[in-house]
C-alpha atoms as a PDB file:
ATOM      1  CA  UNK A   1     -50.033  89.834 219.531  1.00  0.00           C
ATOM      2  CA  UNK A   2     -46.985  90.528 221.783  1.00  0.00           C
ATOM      3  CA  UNK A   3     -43.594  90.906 220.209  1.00  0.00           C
ATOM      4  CA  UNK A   4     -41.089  88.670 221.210  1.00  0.00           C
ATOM      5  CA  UNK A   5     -38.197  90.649 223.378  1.00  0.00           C
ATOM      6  CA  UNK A   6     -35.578  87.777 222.778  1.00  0.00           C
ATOM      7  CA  UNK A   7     -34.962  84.567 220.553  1.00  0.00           C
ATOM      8  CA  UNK A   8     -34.751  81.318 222.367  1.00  0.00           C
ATOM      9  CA  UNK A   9     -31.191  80.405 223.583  1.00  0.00           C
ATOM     10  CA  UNK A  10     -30.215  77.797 220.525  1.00  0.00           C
ATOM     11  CA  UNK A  11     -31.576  80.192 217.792  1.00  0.00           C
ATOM     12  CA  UNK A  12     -28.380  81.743 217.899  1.00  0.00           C
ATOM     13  CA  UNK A  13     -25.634  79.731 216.222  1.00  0.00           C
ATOM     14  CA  UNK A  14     -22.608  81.239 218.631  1.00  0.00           C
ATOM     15  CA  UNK A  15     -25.150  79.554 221.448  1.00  0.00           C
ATOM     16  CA  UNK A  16     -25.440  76.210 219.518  1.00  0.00           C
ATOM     17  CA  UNK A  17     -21.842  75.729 218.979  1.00  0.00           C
ATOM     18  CA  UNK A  18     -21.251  76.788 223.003  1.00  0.00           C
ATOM     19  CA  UNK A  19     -23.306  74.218 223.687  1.00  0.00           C
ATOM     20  CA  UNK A  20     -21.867  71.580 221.397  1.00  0.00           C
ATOM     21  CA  UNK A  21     -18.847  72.560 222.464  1.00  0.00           C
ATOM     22  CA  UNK A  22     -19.320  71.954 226.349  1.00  0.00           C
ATOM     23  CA  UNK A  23     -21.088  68.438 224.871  1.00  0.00           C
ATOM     24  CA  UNK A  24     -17.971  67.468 223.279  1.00  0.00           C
ATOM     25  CA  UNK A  25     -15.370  68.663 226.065  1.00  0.00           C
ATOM     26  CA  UNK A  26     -17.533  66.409 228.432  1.00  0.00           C
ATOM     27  CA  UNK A  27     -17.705  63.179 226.146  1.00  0.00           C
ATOM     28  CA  UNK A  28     -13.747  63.671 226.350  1.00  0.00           C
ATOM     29  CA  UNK A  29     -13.379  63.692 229.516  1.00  0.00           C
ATOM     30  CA  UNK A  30     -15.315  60.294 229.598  1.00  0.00           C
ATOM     31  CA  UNK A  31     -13.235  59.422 227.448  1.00  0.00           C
ATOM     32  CA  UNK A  32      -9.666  60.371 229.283  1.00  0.00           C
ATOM     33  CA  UNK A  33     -11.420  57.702 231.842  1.00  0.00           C
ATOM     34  CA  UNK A  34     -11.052  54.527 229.540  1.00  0.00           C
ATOM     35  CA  UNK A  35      -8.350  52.059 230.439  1.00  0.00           C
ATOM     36  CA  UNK A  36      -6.452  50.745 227.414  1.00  0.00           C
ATOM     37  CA  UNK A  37      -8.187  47.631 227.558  1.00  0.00           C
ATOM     38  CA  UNK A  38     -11.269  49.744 225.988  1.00  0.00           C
ATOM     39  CA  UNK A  39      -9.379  51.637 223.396  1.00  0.00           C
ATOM     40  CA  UNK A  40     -11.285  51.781 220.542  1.00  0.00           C
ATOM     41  CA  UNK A  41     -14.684  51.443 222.554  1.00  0.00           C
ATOM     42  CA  UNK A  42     -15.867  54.492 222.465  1.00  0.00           C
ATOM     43  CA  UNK A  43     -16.555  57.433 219.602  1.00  0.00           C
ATOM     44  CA  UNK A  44     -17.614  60.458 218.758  1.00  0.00           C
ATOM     45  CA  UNK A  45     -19.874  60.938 215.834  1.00  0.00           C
ATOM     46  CA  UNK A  46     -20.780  64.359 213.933  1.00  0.00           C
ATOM     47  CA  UNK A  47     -23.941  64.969 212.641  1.00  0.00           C
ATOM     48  CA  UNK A  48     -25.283  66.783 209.771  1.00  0.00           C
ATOM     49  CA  UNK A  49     -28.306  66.817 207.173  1.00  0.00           C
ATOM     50  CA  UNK A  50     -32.414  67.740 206.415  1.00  0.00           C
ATOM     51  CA  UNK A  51     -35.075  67.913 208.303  1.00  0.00           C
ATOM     52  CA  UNK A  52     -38.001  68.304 205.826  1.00  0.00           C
ATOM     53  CA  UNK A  53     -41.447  69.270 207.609  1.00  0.00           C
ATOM     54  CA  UNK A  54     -43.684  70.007 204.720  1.00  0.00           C
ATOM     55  CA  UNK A  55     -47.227  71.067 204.920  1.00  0.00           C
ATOM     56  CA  UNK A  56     -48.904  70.739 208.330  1.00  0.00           C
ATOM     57  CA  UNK A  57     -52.010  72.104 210.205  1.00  0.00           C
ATOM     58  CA  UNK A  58     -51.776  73.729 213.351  1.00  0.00           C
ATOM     59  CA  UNK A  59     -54.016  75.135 216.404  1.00  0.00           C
ATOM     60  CA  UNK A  60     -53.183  78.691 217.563  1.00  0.00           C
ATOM     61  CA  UNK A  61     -54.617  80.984 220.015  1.00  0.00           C
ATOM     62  CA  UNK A  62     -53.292  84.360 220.632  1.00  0.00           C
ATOM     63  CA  UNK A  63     -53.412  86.979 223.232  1.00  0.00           C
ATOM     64  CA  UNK A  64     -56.087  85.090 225.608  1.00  0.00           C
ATOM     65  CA  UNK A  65     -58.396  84.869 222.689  1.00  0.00           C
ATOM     66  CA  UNK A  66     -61.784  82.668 223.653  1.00  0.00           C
ATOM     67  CA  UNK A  67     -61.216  80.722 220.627  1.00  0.00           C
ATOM     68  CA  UNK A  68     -58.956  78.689 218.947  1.00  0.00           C
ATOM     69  CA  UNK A  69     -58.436  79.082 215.269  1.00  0.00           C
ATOM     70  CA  UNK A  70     -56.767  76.328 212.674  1.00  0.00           C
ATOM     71  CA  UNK A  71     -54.556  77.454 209.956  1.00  0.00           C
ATOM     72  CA  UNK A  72     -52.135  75.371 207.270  1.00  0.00           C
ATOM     73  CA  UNK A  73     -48.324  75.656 207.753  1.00  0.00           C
ATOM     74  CA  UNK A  74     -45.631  74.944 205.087  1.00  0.00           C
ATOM     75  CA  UNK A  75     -42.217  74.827 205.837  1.00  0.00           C
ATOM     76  CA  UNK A  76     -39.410  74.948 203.994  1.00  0.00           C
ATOM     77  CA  UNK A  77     -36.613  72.180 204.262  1.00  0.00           C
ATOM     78  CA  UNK A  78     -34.881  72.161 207.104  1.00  0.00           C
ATOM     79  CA  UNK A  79     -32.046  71.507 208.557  1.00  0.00           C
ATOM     80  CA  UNK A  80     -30.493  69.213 211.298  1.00  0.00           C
ATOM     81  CA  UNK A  81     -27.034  69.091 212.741  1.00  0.00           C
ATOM     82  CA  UNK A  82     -24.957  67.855 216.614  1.00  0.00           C
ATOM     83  CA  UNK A  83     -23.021  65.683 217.709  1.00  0.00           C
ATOM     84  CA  UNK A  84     -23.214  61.762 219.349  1.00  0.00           C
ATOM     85  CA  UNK A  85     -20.932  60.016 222.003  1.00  0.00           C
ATOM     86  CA  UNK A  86     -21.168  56.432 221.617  1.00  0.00           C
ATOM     87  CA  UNK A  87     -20.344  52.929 223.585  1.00  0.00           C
ATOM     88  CA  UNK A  88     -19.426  49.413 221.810  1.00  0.00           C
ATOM     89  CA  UNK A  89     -20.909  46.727 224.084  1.00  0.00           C
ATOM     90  CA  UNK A  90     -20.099  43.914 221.269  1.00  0.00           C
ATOM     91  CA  UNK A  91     -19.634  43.272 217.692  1.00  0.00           C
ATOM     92  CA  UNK A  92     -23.356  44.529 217.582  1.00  0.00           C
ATOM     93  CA  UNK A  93     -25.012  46.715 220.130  1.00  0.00           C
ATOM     94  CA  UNK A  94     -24.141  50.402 220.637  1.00  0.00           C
ATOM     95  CA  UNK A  95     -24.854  52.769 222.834  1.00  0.00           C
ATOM     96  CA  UNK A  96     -25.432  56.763 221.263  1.00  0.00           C
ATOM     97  CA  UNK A  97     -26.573  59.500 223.808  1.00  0.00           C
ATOM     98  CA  UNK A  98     -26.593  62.334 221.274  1.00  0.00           C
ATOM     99  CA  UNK A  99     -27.494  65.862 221.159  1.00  0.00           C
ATOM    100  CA  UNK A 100     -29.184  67.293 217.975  1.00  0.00           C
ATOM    101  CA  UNK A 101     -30.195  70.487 216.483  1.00  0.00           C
ATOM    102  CA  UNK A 102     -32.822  70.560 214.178  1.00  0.00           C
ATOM    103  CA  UNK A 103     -34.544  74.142 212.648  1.00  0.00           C
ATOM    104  CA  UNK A 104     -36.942  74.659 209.955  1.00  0.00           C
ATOM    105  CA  UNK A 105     -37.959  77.877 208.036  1.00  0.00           C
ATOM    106  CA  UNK A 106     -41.765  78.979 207.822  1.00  0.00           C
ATOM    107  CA  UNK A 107     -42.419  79.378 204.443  1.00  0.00           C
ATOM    108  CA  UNK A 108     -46.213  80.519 204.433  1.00  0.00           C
ATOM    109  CA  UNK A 109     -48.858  80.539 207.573  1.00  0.00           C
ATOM    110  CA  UNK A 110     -52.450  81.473 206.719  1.00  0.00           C
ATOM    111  CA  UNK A 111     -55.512  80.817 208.767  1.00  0.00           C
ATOM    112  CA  UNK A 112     -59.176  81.219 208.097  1.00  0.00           C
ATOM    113  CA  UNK A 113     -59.175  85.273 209.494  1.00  0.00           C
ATOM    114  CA  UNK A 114     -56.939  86.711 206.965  1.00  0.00           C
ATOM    115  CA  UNK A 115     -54.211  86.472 209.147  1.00  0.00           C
ATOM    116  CA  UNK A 116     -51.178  85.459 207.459  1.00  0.00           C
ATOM    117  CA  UNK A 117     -47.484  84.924 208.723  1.00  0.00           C
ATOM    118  CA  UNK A 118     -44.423  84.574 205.696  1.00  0.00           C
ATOM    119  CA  UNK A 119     -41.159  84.602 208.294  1.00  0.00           C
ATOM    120  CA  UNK A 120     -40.630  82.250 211.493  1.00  0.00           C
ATOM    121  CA  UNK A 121     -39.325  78.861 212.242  1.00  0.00           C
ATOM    122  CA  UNK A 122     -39.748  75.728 214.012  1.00  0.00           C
ATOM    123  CA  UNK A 123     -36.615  74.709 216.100  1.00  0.00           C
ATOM    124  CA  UNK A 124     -35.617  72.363 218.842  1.00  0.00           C
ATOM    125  CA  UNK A 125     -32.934  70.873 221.157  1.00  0.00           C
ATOM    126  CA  UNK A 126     -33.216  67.306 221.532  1.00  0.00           C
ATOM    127  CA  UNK A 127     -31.370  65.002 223.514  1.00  0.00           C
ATOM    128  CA  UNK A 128     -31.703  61.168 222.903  1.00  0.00           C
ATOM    129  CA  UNK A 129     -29.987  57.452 224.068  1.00  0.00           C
ATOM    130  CA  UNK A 130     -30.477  54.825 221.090  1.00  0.00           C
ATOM    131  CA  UNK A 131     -29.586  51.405 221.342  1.00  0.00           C
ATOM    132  CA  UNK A 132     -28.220  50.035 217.623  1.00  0.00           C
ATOM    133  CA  UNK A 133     -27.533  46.338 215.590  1.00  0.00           C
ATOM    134  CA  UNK A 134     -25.172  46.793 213.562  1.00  0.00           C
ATOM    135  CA  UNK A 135     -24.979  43.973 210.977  1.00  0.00           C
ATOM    136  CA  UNK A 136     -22.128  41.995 209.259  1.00  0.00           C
ATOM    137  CA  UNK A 137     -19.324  42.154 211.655  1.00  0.00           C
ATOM    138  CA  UNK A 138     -15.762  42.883 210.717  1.00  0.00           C
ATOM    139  CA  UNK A 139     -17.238  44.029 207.663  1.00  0.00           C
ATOM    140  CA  UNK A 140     -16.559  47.477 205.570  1.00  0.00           C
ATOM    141  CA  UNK A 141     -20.316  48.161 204.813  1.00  0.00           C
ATOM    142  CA  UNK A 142     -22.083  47.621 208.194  1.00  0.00           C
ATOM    143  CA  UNK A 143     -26.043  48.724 207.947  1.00  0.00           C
ATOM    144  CA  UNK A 144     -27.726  49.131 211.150  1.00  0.00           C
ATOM    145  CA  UNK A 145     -31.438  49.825 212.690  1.00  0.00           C
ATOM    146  CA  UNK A 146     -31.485  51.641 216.358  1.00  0.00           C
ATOM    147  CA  UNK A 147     -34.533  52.644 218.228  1.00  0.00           C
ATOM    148  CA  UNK A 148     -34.562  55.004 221.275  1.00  0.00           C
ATOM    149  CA  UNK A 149     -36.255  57.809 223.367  1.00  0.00           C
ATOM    150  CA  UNK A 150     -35.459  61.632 223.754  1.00  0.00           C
ATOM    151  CA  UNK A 151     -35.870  64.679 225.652  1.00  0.00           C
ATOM    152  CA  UNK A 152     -37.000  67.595 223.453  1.00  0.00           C
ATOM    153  CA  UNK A 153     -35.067  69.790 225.606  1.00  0.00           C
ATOM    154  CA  UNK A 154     -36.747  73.035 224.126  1.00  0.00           C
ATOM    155  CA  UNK A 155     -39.034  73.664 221.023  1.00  0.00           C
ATOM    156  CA  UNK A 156     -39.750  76.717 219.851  1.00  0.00           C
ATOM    157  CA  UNK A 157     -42.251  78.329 216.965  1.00  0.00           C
ATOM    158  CA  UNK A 158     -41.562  81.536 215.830  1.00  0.00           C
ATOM    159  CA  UNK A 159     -44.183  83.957 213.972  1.00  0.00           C
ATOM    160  CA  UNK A 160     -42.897  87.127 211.801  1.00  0.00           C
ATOM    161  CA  UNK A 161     -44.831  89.528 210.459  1.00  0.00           C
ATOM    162  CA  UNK A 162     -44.841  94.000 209.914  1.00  0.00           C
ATOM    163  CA  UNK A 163     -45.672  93.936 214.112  1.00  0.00           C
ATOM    164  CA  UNK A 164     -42.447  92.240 215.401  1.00  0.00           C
ATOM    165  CA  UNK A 165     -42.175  88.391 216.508  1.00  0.00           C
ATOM    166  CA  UNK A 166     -44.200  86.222 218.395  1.00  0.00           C
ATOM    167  CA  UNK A 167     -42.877  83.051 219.899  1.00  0.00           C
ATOM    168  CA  UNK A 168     -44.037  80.242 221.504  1.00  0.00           C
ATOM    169  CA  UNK A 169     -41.969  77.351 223.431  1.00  0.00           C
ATOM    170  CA  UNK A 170     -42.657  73.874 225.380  1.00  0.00           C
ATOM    171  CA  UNK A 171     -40.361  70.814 225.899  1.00  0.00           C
ATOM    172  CA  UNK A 172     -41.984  67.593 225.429  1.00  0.00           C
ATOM    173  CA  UNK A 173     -40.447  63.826 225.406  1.00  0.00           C
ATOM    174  CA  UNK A 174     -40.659  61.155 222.297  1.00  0.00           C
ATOM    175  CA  UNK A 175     -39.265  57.964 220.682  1.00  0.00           C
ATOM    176  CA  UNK A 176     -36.974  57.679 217.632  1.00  0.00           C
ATOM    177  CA  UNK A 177     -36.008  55.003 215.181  1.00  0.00           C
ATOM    178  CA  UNK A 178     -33.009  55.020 212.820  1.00  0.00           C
ATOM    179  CA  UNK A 179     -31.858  52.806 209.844  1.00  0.00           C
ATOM    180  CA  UNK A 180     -28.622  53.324 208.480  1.00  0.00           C
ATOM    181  CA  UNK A 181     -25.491  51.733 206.658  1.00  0.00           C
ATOM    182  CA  UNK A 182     -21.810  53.043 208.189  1.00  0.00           C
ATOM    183  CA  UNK A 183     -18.664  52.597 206.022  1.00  0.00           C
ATOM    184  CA  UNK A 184     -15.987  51.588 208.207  1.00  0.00           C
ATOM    185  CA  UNK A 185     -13.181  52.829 206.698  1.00  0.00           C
ATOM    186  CA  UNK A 186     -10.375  51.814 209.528  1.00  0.00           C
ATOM    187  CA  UNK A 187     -10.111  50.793 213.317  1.00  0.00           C
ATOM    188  CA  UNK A 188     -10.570  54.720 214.037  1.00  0.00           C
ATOM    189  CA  UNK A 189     -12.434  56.802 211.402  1.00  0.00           C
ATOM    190  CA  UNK A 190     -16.332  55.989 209.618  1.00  0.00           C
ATOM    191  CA  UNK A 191     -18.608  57.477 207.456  1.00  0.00           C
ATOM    192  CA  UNK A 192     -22.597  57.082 208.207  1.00  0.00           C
ATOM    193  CA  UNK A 193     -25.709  57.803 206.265  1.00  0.00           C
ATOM    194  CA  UNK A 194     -29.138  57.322 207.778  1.00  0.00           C
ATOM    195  CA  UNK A 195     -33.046  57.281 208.022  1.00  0.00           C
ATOM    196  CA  UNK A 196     -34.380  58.928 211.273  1.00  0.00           C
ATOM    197  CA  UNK A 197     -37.898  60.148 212.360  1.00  0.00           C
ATOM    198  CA  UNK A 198     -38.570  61.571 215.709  1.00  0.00           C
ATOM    199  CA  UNK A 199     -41.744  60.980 217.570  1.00  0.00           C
ATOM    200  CA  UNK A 200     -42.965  63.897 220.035  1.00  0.00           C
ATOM    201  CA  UNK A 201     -46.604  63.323 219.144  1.00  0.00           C
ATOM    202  CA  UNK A 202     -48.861  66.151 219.436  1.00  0.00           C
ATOM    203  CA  UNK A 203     -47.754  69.189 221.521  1.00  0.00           C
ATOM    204  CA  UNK A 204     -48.485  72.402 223.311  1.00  0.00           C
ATOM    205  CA  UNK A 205     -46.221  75.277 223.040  1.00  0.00           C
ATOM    206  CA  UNK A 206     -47.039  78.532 225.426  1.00  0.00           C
ATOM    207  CA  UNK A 207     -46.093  82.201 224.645  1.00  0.00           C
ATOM    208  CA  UNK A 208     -42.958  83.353 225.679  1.00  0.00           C
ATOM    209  CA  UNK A 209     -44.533  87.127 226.464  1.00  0.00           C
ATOM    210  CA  UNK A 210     -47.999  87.247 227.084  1.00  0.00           C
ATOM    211  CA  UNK A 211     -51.471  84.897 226.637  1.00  0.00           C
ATOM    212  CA  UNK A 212     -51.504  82.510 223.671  1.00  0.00           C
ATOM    213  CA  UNK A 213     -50.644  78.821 222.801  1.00  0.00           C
ATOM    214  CA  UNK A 214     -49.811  77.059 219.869  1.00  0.00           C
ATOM    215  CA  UNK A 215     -50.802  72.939 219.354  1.00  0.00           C
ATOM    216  CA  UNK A 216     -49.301  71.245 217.154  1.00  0.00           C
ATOM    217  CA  UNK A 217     -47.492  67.732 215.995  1.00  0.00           C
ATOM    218  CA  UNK A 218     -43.958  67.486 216.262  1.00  0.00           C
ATOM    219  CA  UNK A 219     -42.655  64.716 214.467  1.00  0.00           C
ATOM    220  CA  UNK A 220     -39.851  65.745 211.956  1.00  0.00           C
ATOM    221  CA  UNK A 221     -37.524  63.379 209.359  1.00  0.00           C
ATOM    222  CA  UNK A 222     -34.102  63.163 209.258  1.00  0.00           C
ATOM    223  CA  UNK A 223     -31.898  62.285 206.794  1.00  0.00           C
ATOM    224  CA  UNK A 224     -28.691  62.452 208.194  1.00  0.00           C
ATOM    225  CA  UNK A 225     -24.462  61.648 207.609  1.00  0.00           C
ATOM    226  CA  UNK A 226     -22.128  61.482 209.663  1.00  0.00           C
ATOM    227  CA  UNK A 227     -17.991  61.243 210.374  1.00  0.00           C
ATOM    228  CA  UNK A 228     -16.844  58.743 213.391  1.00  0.00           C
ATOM    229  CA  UNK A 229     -14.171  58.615 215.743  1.00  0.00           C
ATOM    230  CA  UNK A 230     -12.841  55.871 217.704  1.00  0.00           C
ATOM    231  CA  UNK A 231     -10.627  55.930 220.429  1.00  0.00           C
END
């Protein structure tokens, strides 16, 4: 295996925030654009919660090996966090182009050779447009269901053992679907919880140094709350 000389860009936190900052100085800027007319159109929502992947199989093949071998992967809970700029077209459609986060830790790899991997993760950059109902208008307690598609801007496996770190990387596309209820609790500020799952199907993620893929289904849970602002 070849060691990995560098972690993907959003592995680092300081990089994640960077680029949830730059995400959040542009939705303002959209936002400095409104007239008054559309005050209280737009918002910004943060995001934060799990992304549990449990137990799943996977297809690896390192260094230019002739054959592909099959092991069973269980990760631990993970977690999901980012942030969504969103659009009222009515009482019930909005727009969300979001950016989110999502990481989870390798808790045990093992495949049929002996070869087994305890350290790593399973990480990606997604960004997504959903289009949202939201129910009982003028209401406190508005639930909602929202469907959409996403770029998996990068996705990245990392393997750990006693010889360094291997990692592996693709970018992919997929749908999503959400259901949710929001607590609306003024014109300006509201509280979400929801259901998501992300769709990428099944993928195929290269190594970063060296030889050597990695196949395997992307297609994690959310649970997920979040704080709104309107302006």
């Amino acid at each position: 295996m070849h060691a990995s000389s560098a972690r993907p860009p959003f592995s680092s936190p300081s990089s994640f925030i960077r680029r949830a900052a730059a995400l959040l100085v542009c939705a303002l800027a959209l936002a400095s654009a409104a007239s008054a007319q559309d005050e209280g159109r737009y918002s910004l929502r943060l995001l934060a919660g799990a992304t549990p992947l449990g137990v799943d199989t996977l297809d690896a093949r390192f260094d230019g090996a002739a054959t592909t071998t099959s092991g069973e992967v269980d990760y631990e809970a993970g977690l999901a966090s980012g942030l969504a700029f969103g659009i009222r077209l009515s009482e019930h459609w909005e727009v969300d182009l979001e950016y989110l986060y999502r990481t989870s830790e390798l808790s045990e790899l093992t495949f049929p050779d002996g070869m087994r991997f305890t350290e790593g993760d399973f990480s990606s950059v997604t960004v997504s447009a959903s289009l949202n109902y939201v129910f009982r208008a003028g209401q406190r307690w508005r639930p909602y269901v929202g469907a959409g598609l996403g770029w998996v801007q990068e996705v990245d496996i990392d393997f750990e053992d006693a010889s360094g770190e291997t990692s592996f990387e693709t970018d992919d596309f997929g749908y999503q679907l959400q259901a949710g209820i929001r607590y609306e609790a003024s014109d300006r500020w509201a509280a979400s919880f929801e259901f998501r799952t992300f769709d990428a199907g099944e993928i195929e993620l290269e190594a970063e140094d060296g030889p050597g893929t990695v196949t395997s289904d992307y297609t994690p849970l959310n649970v997920l709350v979040g704080v709104r602002y309107r302006f």
